[in-house]
PDB file of N, CA and C in Angstrom:
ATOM      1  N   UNK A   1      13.119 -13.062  -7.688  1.00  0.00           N
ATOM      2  CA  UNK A   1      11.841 -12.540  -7.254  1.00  0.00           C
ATOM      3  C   UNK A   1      12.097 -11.375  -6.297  1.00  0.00           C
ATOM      4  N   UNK A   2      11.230 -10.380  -6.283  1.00  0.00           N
ATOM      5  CA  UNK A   2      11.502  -9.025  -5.583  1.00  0.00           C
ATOM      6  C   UNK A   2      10.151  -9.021  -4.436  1.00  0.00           C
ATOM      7  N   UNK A   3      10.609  -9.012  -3.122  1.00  0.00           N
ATOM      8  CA  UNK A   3       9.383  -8.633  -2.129  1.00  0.00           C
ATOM      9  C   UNK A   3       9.330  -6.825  -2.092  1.00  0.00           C
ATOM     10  N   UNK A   4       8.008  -6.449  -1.996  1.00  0.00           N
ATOM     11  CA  UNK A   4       8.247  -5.173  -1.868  1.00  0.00           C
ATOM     12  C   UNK A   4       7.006  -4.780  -1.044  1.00  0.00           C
ATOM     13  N   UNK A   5       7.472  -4.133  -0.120  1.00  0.00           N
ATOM     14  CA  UNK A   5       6.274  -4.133   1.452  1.00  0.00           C
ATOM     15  C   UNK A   5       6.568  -2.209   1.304  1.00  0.00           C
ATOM     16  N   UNK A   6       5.436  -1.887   2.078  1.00  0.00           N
ATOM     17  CA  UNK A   6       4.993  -0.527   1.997  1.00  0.00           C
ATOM     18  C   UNK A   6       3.759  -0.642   3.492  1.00  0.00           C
ATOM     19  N   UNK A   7       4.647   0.480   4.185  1.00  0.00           N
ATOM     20  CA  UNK A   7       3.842   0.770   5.320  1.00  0.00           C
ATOM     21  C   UNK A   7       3.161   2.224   5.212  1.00  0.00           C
ATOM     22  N   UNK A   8       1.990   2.547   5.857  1.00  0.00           N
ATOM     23  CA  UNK A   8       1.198   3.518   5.344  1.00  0.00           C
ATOM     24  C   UNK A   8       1.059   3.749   6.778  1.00  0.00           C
ATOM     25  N   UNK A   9       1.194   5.360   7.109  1.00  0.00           N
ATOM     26  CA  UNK A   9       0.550   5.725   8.370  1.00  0.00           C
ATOM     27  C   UNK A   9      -0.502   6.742   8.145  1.00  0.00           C
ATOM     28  N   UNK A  10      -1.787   7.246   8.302  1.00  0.00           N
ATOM     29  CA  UNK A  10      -2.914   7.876   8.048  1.00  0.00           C
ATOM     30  C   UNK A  10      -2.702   9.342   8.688  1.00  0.00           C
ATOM     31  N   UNK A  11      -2.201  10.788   8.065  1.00  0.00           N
ATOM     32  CA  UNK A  11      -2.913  11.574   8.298  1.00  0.00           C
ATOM     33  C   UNK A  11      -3.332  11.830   9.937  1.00  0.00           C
ATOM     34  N   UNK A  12      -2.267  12.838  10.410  1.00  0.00           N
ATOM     35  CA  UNK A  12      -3.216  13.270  11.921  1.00  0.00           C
ATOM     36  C   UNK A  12      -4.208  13.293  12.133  1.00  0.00           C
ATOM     37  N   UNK A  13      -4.857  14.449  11.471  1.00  0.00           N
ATOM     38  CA  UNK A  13      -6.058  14.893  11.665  1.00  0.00           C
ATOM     39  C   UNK A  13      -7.108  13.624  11.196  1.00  0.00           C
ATOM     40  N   UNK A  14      -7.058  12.721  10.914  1.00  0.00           N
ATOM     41  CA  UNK A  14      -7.979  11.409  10.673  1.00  0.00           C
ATOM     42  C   UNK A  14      -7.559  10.717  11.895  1.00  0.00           C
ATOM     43  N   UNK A  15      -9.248  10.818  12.789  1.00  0.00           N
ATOM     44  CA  UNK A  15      -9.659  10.039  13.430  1.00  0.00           C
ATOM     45  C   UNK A  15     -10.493   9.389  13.680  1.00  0.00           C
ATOM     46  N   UNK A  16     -10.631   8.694  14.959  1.00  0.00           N
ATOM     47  CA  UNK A  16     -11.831   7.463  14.769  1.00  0.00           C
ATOM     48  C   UNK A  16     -12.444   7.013  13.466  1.00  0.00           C
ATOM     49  N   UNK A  17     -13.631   6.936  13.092  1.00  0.00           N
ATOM     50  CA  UNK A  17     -14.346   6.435  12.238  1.00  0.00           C
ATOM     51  C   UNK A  17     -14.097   7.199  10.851  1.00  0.00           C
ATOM     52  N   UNK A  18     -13.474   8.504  10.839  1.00  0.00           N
ATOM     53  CA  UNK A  18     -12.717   8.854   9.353  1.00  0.00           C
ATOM     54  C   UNK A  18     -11.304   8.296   9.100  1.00  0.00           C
ATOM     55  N   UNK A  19     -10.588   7.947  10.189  1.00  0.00           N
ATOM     56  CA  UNK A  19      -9.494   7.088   9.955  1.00  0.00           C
ATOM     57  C   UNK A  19      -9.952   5.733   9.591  1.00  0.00           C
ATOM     58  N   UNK A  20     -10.510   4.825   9.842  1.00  0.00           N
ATOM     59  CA  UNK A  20     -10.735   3.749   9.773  1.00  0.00           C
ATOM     60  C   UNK A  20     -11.595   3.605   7.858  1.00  0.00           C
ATOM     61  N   UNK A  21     -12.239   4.567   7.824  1.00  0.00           N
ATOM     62  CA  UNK A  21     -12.972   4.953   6.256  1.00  0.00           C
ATOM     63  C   UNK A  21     -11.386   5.367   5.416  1.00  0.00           C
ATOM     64  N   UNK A  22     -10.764   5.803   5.826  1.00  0.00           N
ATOM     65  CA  UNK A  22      -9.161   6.553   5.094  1.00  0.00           C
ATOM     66  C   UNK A  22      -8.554   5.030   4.854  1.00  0.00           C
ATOM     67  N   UNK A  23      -8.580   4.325   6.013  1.00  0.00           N
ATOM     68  CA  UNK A  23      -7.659   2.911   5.778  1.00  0.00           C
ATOM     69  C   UNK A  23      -8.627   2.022   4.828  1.00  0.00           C
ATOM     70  N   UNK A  24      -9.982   1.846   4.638  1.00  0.00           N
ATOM     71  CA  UNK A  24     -10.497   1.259   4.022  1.00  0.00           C
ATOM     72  C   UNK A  24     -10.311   1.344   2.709  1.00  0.00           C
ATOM     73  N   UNK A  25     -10.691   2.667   2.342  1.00  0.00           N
ATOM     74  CA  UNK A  25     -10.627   3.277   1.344  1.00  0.00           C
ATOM     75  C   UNK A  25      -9.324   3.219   0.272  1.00  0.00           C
ATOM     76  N   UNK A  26      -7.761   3.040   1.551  1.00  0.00           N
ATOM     77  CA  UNK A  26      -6.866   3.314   0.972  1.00  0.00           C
ATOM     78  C   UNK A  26      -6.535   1.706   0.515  1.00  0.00           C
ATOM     79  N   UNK A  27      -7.329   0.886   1.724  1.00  0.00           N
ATOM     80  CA  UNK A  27      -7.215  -1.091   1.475  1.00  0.00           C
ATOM     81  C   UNK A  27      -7.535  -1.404   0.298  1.00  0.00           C
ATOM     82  N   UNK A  28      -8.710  -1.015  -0.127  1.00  0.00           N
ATOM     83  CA  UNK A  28      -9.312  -1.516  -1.281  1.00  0.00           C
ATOM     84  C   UNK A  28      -8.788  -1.056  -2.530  1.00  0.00           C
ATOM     85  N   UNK A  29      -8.059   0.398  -2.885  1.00  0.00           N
ATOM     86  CA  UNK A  29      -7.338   0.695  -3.766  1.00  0.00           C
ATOM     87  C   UNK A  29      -6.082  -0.086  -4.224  1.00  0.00           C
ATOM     88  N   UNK A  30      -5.677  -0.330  -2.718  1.00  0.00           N
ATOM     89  CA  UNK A  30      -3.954  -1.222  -3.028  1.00  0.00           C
ATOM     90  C   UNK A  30      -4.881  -1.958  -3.357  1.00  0.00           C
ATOM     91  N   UNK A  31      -5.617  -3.359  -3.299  1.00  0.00           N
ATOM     92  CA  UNK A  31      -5.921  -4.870  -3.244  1.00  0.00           C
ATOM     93  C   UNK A  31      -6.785  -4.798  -4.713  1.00  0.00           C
ATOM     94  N   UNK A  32      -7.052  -3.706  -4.700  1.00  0.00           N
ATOM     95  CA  UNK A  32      -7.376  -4.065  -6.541  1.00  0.00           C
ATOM     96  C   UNK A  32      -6.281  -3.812  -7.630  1.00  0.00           C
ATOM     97  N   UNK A  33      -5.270  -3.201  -7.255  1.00  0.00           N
ATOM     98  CA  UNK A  33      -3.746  -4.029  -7.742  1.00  0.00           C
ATOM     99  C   UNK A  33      -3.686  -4.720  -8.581  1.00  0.00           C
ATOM    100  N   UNK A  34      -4.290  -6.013  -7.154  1.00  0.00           N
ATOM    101  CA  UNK A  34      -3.643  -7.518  -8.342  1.00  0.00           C
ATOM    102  C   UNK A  34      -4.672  -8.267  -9.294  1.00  0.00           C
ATOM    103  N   UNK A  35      -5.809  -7.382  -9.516  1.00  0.00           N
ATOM    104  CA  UNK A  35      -6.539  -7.558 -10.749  1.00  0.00           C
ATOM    105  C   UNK A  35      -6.163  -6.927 -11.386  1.00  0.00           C
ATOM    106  N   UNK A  36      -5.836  -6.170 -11.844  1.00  0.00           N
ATOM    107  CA  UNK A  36      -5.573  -4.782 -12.747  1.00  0.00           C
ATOM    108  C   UNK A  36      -3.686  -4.653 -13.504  1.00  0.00           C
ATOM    109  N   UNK A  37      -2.648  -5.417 -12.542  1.00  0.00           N
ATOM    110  CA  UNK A  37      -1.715  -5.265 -13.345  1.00  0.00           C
ATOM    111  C   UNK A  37      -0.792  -6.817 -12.847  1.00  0.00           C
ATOM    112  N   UNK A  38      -1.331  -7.112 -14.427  1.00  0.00           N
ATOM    113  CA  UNK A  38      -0.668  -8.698 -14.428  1.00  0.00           C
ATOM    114  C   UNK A  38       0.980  -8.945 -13.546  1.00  0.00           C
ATOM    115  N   UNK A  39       2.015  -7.651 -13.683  1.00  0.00           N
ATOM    116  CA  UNK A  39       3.456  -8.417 -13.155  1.00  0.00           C
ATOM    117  C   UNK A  39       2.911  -8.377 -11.496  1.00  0.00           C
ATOM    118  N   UNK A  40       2.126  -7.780 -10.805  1.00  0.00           N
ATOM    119  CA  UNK A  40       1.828  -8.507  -9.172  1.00  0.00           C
ATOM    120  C   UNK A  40       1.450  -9.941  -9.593  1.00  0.00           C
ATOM    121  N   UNK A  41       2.746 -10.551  -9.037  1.00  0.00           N
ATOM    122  CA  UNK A  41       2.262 -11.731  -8.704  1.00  0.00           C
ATOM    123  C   UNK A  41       1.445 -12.858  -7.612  1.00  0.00           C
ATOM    124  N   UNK A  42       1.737 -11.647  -6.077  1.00  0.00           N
ATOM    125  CA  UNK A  42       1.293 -12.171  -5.106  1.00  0.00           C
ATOM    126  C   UNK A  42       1.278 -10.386  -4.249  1.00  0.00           C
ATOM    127  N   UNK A  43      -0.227 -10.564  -3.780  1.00  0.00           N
ATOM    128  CA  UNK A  43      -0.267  -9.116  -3.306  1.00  0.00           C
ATOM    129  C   UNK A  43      -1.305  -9.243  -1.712  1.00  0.00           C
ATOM    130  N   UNK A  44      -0.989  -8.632  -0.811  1.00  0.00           N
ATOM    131  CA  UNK A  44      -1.727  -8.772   0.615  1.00  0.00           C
ATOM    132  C   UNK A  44      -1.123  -7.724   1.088  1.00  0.00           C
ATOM    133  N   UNK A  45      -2.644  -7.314   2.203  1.00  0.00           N
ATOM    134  CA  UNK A  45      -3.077  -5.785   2.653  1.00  0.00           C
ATOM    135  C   UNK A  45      -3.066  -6.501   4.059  1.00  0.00           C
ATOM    136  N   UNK A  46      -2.782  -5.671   4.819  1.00  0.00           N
ATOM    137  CA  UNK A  46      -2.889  -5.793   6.341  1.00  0.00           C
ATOM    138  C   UNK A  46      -3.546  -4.523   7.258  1.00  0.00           C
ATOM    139  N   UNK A  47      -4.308  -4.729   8.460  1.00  0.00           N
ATOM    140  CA  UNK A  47      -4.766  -3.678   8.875  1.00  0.00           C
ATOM    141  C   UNK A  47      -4.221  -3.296  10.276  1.00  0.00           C
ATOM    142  N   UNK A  48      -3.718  -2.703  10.916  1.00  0.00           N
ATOM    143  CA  UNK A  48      -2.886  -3.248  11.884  1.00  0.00           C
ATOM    144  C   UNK A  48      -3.787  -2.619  12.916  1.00  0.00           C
ATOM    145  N   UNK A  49      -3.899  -3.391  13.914  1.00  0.00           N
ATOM    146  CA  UNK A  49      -4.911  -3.680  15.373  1.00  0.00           C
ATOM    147  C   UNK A  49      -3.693  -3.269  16.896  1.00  0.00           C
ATOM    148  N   UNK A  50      -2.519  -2.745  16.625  1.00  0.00           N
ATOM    149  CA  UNK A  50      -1.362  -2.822  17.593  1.00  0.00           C
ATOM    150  C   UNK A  50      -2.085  -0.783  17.802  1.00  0.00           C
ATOM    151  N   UNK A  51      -2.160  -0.175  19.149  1.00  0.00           N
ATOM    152  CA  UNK A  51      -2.832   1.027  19.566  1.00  0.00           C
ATOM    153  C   UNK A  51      -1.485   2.073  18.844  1.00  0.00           C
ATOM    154  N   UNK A  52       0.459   1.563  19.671  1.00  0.00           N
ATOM    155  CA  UNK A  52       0.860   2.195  20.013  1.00  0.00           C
ATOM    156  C   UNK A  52       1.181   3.202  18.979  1.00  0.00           C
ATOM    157  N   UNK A  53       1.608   4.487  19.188  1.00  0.00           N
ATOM    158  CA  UNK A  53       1.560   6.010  18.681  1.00  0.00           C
ATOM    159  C   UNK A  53       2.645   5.632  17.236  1.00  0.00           C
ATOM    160  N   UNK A  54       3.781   4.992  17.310  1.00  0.00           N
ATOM    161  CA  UNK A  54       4.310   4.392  16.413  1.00  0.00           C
ATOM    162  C   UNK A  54       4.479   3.623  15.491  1.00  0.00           C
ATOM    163  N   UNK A  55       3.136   2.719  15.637  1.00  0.00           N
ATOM    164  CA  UNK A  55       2.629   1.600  15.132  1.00  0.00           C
ATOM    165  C   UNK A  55       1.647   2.377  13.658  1.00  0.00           C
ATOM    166  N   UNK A  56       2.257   2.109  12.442  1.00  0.00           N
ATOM    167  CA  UNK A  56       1.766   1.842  11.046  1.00  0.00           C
ATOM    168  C   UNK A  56       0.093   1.353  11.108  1.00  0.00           C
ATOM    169  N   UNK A  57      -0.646   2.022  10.045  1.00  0.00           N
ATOM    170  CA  UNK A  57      -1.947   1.644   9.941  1.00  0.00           C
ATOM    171  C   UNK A  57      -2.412   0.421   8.848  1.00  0.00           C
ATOM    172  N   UNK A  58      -1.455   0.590   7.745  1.00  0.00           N
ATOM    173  CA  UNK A  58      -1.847  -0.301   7.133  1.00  0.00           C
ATOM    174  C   UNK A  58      -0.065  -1.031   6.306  1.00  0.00           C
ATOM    175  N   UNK A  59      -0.293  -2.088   6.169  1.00  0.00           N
ATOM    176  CA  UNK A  59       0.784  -2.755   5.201  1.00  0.00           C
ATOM    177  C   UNK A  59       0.268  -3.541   3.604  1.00  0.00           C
ATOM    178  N   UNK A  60       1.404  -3.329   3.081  1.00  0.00           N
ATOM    179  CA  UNK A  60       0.986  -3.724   1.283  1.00  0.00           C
ATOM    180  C   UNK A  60       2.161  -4.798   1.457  1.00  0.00           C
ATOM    181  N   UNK A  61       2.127  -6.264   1.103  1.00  0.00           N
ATOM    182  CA  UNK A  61       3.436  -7.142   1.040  1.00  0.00           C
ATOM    183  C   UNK A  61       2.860  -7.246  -0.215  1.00  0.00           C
ATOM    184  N   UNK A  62       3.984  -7.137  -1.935  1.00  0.00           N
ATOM    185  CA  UNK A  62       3.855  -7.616  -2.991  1.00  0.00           C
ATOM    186  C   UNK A  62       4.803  -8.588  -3.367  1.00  0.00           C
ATOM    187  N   UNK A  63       4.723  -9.186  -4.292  1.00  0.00           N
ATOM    188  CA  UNK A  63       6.059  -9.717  -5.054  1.00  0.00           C
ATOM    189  C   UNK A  63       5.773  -9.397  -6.555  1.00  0.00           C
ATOM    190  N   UNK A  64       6.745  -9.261  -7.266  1.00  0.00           N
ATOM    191  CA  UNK A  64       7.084  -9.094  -8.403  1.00  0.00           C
ATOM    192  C   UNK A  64       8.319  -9.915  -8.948  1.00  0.00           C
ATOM    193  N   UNK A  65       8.164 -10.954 -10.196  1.00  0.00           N
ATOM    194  CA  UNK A  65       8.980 -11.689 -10.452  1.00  0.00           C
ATOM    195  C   UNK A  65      10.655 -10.758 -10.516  1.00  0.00           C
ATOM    196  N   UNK A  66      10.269  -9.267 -11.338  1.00  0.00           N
ATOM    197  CA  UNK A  66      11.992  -8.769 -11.425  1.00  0.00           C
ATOM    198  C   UNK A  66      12.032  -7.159 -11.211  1.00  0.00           C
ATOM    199  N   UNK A  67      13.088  -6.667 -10.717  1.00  0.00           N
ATOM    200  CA  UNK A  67      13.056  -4.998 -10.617  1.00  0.00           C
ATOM    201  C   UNK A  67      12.218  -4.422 -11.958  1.00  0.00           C
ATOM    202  N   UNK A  68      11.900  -5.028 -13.185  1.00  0.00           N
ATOM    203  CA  UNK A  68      11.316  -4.411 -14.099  1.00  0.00           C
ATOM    204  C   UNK A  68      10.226  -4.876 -14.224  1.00  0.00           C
ATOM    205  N   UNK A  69       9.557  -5.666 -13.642  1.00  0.00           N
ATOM    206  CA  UNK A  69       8.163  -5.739 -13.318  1.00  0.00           C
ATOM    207  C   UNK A  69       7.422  -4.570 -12.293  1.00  0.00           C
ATOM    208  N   UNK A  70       8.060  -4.170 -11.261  1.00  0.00           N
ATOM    209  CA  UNK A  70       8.192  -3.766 -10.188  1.00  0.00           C
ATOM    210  C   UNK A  70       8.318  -1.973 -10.838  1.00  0.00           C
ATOM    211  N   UNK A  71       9.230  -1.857 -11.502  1.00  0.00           N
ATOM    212  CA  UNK A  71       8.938  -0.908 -12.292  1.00  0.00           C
ATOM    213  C   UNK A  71       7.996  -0.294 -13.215  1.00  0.00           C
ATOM    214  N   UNK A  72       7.309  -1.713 -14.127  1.00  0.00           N
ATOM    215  CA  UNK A  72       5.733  -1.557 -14.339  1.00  0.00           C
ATOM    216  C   UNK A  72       4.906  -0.710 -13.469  1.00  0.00           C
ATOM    217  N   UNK A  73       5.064  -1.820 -12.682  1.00  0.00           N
ATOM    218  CA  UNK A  73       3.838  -1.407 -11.554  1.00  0.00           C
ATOM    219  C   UNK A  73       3.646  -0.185 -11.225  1.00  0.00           C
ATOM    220  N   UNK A  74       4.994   0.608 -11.001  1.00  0.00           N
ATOM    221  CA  UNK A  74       4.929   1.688 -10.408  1.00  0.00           C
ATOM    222  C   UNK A  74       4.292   2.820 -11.136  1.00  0.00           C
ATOM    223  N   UNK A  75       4.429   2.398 -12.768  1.00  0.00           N
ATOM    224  CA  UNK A  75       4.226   3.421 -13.810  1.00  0.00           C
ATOM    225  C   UNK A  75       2.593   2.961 -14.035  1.00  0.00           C
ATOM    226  N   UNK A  76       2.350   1.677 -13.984  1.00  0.00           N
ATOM    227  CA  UNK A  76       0.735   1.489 -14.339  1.00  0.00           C
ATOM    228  C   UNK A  76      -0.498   2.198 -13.874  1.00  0.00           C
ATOM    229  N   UNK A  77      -1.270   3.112 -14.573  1.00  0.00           N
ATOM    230  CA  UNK A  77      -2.535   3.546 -14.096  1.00  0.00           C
ATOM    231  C   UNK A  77      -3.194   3.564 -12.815  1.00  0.00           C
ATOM    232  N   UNK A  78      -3.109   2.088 -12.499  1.00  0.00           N
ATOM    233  CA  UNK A  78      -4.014   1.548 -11.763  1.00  0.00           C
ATOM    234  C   UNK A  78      -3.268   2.323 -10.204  1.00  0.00           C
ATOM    235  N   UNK A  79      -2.047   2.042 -10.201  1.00  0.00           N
ATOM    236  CA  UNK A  79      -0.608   2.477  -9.207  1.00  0.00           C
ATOM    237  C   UNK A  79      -1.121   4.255  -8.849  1.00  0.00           C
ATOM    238  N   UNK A  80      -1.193   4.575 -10.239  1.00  0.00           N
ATOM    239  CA  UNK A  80      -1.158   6.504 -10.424  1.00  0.00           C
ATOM    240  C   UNK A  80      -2.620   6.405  -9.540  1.00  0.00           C
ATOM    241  N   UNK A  81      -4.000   5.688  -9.350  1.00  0.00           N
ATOM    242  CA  UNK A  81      -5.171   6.125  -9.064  1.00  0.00           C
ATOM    243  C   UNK A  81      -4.584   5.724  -7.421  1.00  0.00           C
ATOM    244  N   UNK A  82      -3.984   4.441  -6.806  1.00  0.00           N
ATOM    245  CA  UNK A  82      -3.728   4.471  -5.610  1.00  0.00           C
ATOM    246  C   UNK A  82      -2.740   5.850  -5.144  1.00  0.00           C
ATOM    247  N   UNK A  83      -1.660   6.254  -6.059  1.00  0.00           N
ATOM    248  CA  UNK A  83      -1.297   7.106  -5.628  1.00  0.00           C
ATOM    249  C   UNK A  83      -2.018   8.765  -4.904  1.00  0.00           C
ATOM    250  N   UNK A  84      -2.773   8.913  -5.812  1.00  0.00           N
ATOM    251  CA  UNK A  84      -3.669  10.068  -5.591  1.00  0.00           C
ATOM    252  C   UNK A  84      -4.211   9.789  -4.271  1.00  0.00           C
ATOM    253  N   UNK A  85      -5.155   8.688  -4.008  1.00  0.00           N
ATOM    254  CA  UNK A  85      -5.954   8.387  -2.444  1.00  0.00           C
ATOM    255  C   UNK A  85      -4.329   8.297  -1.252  1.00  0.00           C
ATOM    256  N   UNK A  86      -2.988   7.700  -1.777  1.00  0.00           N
ATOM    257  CA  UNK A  86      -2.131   8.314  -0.875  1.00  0.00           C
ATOM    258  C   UNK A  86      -2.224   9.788  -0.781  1.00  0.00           C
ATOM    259  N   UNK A  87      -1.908  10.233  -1.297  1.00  0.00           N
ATOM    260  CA  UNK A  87      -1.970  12.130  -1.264  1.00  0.00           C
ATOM    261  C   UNK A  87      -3.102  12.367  -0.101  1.00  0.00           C
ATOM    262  N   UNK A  88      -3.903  11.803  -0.298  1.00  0.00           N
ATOM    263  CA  UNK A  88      -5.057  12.429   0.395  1.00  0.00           C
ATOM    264  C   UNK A  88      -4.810  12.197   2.217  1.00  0.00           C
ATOM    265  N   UNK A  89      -4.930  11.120   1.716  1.00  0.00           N
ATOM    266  CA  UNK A  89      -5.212  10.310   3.439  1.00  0.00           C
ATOM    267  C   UNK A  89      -4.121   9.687   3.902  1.00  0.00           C
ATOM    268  N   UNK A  90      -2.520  10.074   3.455  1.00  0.00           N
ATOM    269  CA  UNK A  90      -1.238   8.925   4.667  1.00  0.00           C
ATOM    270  C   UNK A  90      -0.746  10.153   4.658  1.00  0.00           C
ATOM    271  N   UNK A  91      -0.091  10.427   5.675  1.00  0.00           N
ATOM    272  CA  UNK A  91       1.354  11.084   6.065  1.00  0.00           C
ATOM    273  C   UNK A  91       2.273  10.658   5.942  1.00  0.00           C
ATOM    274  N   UNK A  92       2.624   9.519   6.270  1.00  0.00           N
ATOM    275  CA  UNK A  92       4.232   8.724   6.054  1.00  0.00           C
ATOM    276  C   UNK A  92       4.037   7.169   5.546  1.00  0.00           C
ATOM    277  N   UNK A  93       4.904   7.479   4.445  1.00  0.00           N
ATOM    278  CA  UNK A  93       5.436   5.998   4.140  1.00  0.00           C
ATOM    279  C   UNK A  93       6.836   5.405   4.149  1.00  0.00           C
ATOM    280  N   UNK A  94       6.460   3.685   4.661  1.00  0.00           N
ATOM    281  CA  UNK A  94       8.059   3.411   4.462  1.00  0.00           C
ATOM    282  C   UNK A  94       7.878   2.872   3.263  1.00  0.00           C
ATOM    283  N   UNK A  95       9.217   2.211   2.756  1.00  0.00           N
ATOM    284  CA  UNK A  95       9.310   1.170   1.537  1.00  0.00           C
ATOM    285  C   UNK A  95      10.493   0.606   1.901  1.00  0.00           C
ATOM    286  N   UNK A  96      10.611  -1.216   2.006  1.00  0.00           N
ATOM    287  CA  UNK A  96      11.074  -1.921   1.734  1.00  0.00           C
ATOM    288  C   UNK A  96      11.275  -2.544   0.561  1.00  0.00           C
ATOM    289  N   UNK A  97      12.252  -2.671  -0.631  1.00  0.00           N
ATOM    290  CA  UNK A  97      11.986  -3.900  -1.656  1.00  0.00           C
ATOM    291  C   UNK A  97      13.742  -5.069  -1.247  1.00  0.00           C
ATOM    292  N   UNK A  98      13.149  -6.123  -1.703  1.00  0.00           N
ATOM    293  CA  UNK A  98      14.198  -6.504  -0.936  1.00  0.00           C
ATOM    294  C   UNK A  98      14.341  -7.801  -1.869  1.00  0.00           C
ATOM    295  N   UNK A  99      15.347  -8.916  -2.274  1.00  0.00           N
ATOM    296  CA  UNK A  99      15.445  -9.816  -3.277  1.00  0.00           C
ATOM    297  C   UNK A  99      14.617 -11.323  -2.448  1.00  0.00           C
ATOM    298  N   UNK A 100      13.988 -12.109  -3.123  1.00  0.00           N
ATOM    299  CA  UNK A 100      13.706 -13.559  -2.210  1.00  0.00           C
ATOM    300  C   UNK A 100      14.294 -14.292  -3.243  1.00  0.00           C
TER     301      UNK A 100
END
């Protein structure tokens, strides 16, 4: 089984109440995911409430049974429409995938 976590930080220029619409916006794209492409097997969004300047806005924890599920995913539609709302609204991402 493959964990694969993704931290999202929002765009400078998004603040207050357009940042918080950017993280929504970008929540609900990841979390419809795991309707849309059967190899997510287990998928959760986090919003993070921590102020400091370093501190990540949002987190994606997935699992995927194998690196070629995981590879699906990445190529599936549903992935390409979250990708685009990244473009828009994060500046930096990390990526973890890691074996459980």
């Amino acid at each position: 089984m493959i964990r694969h976590i993704v931290m999202f930080k929002m765009k400078e220029g998004l603040t207050g109440s357009g940042k918080e619409e950017a993280i929504q916006r970008l929540k609900l794209a990841v979390d419809a995911m795991e309707t849309h492409v059967p190899e997510v097997k287990f998928l959760q969004t986090g919003v993070n409430f921590n102020p400091r300047p370093q501190a990540f806005d949002l987190v994606l924890v997935s699992d995927f049974l194998s690196e070629e599920d995981l590879d699906i995913y990445r190529d599936h539609p549903q992935h390409q429409l979250v990708m685009d709302v990244i473009k828009e609204v994060v500046e930096k991402v990390h990526v973890v995938d890691y074996y459980i």
